[in-house]
Protein backbone atom coordinates (compact mmCIF):
# COMPACT_ATOMS: atom_id res chain seq x y z
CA UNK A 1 38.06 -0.73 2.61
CA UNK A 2 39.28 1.84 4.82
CA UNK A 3 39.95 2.71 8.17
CA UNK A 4 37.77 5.17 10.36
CA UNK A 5 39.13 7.16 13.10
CA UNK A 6 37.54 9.99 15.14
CA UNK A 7 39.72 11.86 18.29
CA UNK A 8 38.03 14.05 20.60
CA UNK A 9 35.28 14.49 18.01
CA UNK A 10 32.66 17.37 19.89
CA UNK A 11 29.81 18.81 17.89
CA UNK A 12 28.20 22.00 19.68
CA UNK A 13 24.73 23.21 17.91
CA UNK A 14 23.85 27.16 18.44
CA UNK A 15 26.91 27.91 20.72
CA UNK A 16 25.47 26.09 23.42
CA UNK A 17 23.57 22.49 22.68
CA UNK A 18 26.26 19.32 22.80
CA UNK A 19 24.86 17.34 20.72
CA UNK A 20 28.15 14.97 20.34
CA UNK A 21 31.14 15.30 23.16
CA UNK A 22 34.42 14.01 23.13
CA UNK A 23 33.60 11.04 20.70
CA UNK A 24 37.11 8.64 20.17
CA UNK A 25 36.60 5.72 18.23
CA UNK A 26 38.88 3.69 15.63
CA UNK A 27 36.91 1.19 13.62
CA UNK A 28 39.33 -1.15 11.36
CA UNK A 29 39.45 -1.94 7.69
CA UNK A 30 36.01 -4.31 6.55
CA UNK A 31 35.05 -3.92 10.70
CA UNK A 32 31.00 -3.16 11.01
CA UNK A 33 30.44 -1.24 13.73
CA UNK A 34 27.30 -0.62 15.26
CA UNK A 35 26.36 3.23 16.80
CA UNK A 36 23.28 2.44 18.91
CA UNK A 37 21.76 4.51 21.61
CA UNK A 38 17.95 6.47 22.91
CA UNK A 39 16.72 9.18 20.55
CA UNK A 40 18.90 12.04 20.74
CA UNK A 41 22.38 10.58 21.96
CA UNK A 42 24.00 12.03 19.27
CA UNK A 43 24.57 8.62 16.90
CA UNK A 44 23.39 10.05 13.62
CA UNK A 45 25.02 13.24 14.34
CA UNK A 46 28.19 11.46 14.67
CA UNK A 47 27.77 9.38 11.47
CA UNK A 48 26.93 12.98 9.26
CA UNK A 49 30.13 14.33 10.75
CA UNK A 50 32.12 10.94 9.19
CA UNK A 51 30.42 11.56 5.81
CA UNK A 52 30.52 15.31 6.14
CA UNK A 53 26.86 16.06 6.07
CA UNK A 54 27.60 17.98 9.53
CA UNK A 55 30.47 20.26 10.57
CA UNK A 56 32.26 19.04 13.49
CA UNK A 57 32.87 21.80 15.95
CA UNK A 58 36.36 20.40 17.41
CA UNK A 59 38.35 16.73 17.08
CA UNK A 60 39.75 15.20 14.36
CA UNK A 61 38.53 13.15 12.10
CA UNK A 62 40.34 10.36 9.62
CA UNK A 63 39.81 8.46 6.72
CA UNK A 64 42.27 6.00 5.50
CA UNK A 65 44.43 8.09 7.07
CA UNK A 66 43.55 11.53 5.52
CA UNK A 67 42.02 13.61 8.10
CA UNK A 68 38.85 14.82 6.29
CA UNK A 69 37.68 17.59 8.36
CA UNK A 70 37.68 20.27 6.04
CA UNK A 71 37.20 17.90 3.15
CA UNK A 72 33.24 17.86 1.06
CA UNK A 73 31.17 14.75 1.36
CA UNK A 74 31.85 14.00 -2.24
CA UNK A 75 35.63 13.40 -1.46
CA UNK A 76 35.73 11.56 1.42
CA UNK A 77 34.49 8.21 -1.00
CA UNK A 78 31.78 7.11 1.21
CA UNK A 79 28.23 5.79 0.49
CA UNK A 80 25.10 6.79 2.63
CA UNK A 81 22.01 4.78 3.38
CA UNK A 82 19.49 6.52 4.44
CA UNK A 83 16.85 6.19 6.55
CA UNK A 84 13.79 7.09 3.46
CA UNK A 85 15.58 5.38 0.79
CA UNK A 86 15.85 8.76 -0.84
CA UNK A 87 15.18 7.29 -4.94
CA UNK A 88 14.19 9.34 -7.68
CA UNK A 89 10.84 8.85 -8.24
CA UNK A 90 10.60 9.21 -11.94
CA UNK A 91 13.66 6.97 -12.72
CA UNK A 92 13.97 3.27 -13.03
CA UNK A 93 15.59 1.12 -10.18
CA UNK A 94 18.27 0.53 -12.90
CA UNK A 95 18.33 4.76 -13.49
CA UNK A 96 18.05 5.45 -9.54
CA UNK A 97 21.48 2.71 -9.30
CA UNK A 98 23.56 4.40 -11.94
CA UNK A 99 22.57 7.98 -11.52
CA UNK A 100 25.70 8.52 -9.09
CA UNK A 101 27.88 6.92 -11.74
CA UNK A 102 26.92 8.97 -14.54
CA UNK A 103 27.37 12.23 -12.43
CA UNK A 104 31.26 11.19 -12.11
CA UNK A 105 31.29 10.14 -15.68
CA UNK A 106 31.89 6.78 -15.60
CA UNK A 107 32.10 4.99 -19.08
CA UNK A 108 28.78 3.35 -20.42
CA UNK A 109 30.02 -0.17 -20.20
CA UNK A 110 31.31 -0.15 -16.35
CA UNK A 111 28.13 1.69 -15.10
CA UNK A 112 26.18 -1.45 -16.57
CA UNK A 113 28.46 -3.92 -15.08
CA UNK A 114 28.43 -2.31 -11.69
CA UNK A 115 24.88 -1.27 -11.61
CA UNK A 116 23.98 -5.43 -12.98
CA UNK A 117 26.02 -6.61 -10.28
CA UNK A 118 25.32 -4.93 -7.36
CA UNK A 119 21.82 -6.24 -8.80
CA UNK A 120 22.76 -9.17 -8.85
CA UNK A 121 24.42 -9.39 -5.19
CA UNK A 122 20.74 -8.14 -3.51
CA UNK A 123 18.72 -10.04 -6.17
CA UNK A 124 16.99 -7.18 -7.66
CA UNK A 125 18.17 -8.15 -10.85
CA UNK A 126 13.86 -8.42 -12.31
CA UNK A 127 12.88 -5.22 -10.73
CA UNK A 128 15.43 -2.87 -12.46
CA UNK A 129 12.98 -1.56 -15.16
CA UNK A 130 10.54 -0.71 -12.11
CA UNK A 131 10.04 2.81 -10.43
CA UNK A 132 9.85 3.41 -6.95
CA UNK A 133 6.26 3.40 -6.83
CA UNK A 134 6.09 0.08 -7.73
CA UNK A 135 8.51 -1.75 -5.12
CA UNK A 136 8.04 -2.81 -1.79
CA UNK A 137 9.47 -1.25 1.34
CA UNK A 138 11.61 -3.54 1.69
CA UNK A 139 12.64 -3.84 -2.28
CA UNK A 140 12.97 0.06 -2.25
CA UNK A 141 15.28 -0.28 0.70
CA UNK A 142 17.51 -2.63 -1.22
CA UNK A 143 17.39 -0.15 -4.42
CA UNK A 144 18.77 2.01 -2.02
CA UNK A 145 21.74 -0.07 -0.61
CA UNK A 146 22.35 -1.13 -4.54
CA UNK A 147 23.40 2.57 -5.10
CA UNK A 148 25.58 2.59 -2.36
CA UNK A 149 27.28 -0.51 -3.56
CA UNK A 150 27.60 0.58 -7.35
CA UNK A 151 30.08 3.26 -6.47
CA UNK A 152 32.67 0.62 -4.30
CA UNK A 153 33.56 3.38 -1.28
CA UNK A 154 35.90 2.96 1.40
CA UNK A 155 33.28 3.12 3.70
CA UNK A 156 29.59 2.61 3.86
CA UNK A 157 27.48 4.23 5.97
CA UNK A 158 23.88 3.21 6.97
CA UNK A 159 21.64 5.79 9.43
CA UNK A 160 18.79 3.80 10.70
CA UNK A 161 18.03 2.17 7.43
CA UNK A 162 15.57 -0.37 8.62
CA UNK A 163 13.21 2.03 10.78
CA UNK A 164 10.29 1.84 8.15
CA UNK A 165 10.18 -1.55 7.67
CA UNK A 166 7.71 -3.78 9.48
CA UNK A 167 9.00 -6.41 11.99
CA UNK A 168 9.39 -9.47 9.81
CA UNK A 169 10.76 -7.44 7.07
CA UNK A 170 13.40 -5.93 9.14
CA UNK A 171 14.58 -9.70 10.37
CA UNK A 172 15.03 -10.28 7.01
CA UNK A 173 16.39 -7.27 5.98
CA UNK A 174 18.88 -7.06 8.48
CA UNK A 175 20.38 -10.38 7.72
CA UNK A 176 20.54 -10.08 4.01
CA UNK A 177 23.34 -6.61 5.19
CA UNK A 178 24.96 -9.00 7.55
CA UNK A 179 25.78 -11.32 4.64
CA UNK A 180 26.31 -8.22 2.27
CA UNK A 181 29.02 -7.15 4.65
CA UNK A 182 30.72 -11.19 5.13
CA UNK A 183 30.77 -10.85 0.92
CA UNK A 184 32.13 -7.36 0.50
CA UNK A 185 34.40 -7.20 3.62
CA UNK A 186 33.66 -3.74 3.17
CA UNK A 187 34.24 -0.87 6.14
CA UNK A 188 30.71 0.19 7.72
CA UNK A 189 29.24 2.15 10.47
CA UNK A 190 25.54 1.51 11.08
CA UNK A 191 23.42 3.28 13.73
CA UNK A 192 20.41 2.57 15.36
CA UNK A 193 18.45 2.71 18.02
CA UNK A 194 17.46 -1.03 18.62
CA UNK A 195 19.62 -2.70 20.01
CA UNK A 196 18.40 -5.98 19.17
CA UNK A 197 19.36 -4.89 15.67
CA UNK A 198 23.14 -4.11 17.10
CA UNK A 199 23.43 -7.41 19.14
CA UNK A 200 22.87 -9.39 16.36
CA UNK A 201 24.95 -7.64 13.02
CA UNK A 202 27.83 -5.24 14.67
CA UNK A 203 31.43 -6.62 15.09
CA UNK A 204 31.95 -4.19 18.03
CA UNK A 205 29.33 -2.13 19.19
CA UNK A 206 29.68 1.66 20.59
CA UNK A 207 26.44 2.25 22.85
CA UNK A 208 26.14 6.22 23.54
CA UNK A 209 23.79 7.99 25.55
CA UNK A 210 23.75 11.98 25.85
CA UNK A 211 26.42 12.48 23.27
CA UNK A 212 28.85 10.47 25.26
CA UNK A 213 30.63 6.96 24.32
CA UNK A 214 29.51 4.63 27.24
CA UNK A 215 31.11 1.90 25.79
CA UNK A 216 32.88 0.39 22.65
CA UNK A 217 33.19 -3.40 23.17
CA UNK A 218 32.08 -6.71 21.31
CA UNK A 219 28.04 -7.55 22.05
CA UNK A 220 28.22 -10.43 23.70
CA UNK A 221 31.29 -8.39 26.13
CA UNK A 222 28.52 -5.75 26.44
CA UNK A 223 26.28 -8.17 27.59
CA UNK A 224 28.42 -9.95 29.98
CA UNK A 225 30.19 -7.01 31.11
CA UNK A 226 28.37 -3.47 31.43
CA UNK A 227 30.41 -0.92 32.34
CA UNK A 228 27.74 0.99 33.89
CA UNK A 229 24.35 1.13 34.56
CA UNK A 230 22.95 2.59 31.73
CA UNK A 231 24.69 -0.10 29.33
CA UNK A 232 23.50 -2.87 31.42
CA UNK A 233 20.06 -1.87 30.99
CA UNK A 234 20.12 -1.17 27.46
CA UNK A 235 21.78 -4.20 26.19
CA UNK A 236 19.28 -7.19 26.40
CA UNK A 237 15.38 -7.56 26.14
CA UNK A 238 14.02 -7.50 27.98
CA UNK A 239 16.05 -5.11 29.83
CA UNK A 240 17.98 -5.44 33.33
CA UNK A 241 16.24 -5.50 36.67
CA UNK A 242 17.49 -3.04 38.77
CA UNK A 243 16.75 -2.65 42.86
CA UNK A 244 18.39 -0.15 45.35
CA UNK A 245 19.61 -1.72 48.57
CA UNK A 246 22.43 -2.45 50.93
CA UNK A 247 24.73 -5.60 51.30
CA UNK A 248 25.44 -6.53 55.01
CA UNK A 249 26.96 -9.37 56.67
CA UNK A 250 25.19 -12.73 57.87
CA UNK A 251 27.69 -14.51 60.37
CA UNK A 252 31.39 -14.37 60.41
CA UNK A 253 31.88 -15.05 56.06
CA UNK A 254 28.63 -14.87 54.12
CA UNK A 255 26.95 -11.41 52.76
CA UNK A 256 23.32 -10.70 51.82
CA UNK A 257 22.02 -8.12 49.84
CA UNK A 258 19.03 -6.77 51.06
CA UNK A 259 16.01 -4.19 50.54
CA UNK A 260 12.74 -3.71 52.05
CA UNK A 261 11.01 -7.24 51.51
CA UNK A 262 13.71 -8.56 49.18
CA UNK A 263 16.52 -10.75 50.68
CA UNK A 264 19.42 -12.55 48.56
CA UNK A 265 22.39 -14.64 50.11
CA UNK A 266 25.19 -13.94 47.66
CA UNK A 267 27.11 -16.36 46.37
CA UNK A 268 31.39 -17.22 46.91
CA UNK A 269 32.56 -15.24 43.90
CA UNK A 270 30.23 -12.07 44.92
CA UNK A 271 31.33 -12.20 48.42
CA UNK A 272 34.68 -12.24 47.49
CA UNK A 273 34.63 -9.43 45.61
CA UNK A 274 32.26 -7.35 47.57
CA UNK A 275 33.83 -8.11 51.37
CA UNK A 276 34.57 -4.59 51.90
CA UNK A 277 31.77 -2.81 51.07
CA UNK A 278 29.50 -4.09 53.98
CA UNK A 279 27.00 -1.71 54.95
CA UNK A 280 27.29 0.08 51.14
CA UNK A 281 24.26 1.16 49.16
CA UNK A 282 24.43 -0.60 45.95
CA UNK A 283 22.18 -1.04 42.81
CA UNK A 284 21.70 -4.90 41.83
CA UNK A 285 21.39 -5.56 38.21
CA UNK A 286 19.80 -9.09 37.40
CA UNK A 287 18.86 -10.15 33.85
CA UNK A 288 15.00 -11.64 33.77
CA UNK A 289 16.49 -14.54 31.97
CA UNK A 290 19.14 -15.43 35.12
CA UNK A 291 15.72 -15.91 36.81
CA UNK A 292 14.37 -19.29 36.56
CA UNK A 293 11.59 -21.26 37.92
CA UNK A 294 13.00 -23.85 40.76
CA UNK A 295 12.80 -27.37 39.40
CA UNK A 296 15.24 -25.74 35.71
CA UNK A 297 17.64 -24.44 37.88
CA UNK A 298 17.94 -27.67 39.79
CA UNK A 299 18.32 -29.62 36.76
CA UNK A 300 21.03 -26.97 35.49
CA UNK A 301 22.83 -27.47 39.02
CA UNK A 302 23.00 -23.36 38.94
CA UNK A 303 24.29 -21.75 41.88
CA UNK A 304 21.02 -19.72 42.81
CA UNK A 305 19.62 -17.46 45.81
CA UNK A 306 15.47 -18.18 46.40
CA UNK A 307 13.06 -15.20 45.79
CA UNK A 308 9.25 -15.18 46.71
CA UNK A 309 7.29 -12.89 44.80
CA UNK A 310 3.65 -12.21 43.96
CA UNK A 311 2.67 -12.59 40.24
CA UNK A 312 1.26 -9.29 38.65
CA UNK A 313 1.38 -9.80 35.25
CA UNK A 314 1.84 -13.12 32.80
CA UNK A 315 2.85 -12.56 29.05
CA UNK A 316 3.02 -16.01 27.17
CA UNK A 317 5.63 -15.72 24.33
CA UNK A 318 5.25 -19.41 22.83
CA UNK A 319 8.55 -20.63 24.35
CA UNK A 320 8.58 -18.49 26.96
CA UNK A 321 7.42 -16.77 29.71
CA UNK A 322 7.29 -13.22 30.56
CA UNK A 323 6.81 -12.35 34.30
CA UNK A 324 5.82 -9.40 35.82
CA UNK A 325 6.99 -9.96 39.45
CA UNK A 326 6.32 -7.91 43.04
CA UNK A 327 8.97 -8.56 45.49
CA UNK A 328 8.39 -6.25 48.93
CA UNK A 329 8.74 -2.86 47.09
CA UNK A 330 10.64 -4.24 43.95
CA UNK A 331 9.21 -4.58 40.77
CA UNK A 332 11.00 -7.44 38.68
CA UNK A 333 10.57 -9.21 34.95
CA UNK A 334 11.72 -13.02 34.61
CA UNK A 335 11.84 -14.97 31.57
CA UNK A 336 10.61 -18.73 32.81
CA UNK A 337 10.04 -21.77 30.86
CA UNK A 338 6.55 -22.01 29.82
CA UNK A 339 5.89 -25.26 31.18
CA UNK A 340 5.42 -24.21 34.76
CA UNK A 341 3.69 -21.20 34.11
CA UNK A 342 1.76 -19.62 36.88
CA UNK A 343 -1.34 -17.39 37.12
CA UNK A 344 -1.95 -13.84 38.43
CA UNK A 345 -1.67 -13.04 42.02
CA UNK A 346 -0.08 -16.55 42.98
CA UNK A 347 2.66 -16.42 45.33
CA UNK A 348 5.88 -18.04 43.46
CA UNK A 349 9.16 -18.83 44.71
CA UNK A 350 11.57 -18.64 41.74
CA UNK A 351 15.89 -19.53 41.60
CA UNK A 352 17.89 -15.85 40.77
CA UNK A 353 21.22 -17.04 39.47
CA UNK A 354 23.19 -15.08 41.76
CA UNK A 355 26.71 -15.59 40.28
CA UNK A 356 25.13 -13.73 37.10
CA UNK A 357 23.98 -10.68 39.45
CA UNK A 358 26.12 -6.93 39.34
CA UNK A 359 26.49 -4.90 41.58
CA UNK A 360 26.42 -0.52 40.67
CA UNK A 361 27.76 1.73 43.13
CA UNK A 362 25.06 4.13 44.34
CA UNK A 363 27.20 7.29 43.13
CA UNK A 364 26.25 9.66 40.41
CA UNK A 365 25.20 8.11 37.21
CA UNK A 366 26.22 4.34 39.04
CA UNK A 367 28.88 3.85 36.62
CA UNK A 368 31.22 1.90 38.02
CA UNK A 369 30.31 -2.16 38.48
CA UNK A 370 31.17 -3.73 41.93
CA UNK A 371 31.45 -6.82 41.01
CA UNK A 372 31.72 -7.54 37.62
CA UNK A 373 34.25 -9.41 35.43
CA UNK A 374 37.02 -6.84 33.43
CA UNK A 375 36.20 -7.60 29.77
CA UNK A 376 39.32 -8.85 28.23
């Protein structure tokens, strides 16, 4: 196990492309962190720079506490998972597992043991005498994190490694490194660009869009508590609504916030915090699951605001209900309970749980929340 640390990491392609800028972040002994992030934020950049696969172009990066810029990949005692497996086709799963091994000379005896246990750990143990050809995608992917494990590094990590699996597989998958991780207490960095995949394995999560860190934080803080826009509607599927519009004042105490054909009394704790920016443009963020048909909220006793909107699209998921929902010029999604599901067209009045709304300032790149919590 071994701490990771990068300062002011930057990483500049042809003189003029930032590909990675001004990347801090300190990930603790056996901690799995989670890069996640669109195609092309700069997440598997940043992990070749860790293993030295990339040259960084300024910042610092550490290793246990050795900075390791200038150091080679093979020094630096780190494992990579890639995202094709990359095994020898022509050896064994047992050959594929030790090859590493027997390139740093490692006696006879403790390449077995390793290579049999790391076997035994993903319960591969019957398929060693196998080639690639012959495995699964999903065995071949374990082959793969076997090889990593044989050679015990400081830190392991893993750049998209579930990407070619299909969708049950990767459920599976994903758990069985979640429970590789609890048993090795091992250091590892994992990117990936679902974030259903990062919700649900990282300790902390660092969510980065355009080569920036938007923010480092645990998931269910990232969920709770966006720091910005672009978080908010990347965390959680499916994703954030989000509707321009202004908040004014109703009467002496109460505000609404309003936009052409959408109207929402906000609740104590919103007005509280928003009483001074009457009149403001703002961006409201609701979740499609704080939206709930009438008679659940009722029974929850949640503190709601009523919306009327025309049904435009109904997606039955078994135990729930995807809506596609018109509201004046708004387009929203809400995820109801399936037992009062309605039809196309119909005119619905549904419960938005209003103390679960944010509120975005209407400034470049809307990254500061109005009236959200500060994570602790």
């Amino acid at each position: 196990m071994a701490e990771v640390v990068l300062k002011s990491v930057r990483k500049v392609f042809d003189q003029s492309v930032v590909a990675v800028d001004d990347v801090s972040i300190e990930i603790g002994e056996g901690e799995f962190v989670v890069l996640v992030g669109p195609s092309g934020c700069g997440k598997s950049t940043t992990l070749r720079m860790i293993a030295g696969l990339e040259e960084i172009t300024s910042g610092e990066i550490y290793i246990d506490g050795v900075l390791v810029n200038e150091m080679p990949p093979k020094d630096r005692d780190i494992a990579m998972v890639f995202q094709n497996y990359a095994l020898y086709p022509h050896m064994t799963v047992y050959g594929n597992m030790a090859f590493g091994l027997k390139l740093r000379k490692y006696p006879k005896k403790e390449i077995d043991e390793r290579v049999r246990e790391a076997a035994a750990i993903l319960d591969i143990e019957d398929l060693l005498e196998r080639r690639p050809r012959a495995l699964s995608g999903g065995q071949r992917q374990r082959v793969a994190v076997g090889r990593a494990i044989v050679r015990k590094p400081k830190v392991f990590l893993f750049d998209e490694p579930l990407s070619n699996l299909d969708a049950k597989l990767r459920v599976q998958t994903r758990a069985e490194i979640s429970k590789l991780h609890t048993r090795l207490g091992a250091t590892m960095v994992y990117v990936t660009h679902d974030q259903v995949e990062a919700m649900t394995m990282g300790d902390r999560i660092a969510v980065m869009n355009k080569g920036l860190v938007q923010q480092v934080d645990t998931p269910l803080s990232l969920y709770d508590y966006p720091k910005n826009q672009f978080v908010a509607g990347f965390i959680g599927s499916p994703g954030m609504n989000f509707v321009e519009g202004r908040i004014t004042s109703e009467g002496d105490r109460n505000l609404v916030f309003e936009q052409d054909g959408l109207r929402l009394p906000l609740g104590r704790t919103q007005t509280e915090r928003l009483r001074h920016h009457d009149k403001t443009q703002v961006v409201f963020g609701i979740r499609p699951e704080d939206i709930h048909d009438v008679e659940s909220a009722a029974r929850a006793d949640k503190n709601t605001a009523p919306l009327t909107a025309t049904v435009e699209v109904v997606e039955p998921m078994g135990s729930e209900v995807f809506l596609t929902l018109r509201a004046g010029k708004s387009a929203l999604v809400a995820r109801v309970d399936p037992s009062n599901m309605p039809s196309v067209n119909d005119t619905v009045t549904l419960a938005v749980e209003i103390d679960k709304a944010h509120f975005f300032d209407h400034g470049e790149g809307h990254t500061n929340p109005l009236a959200a919590p500060t994570a602790t």
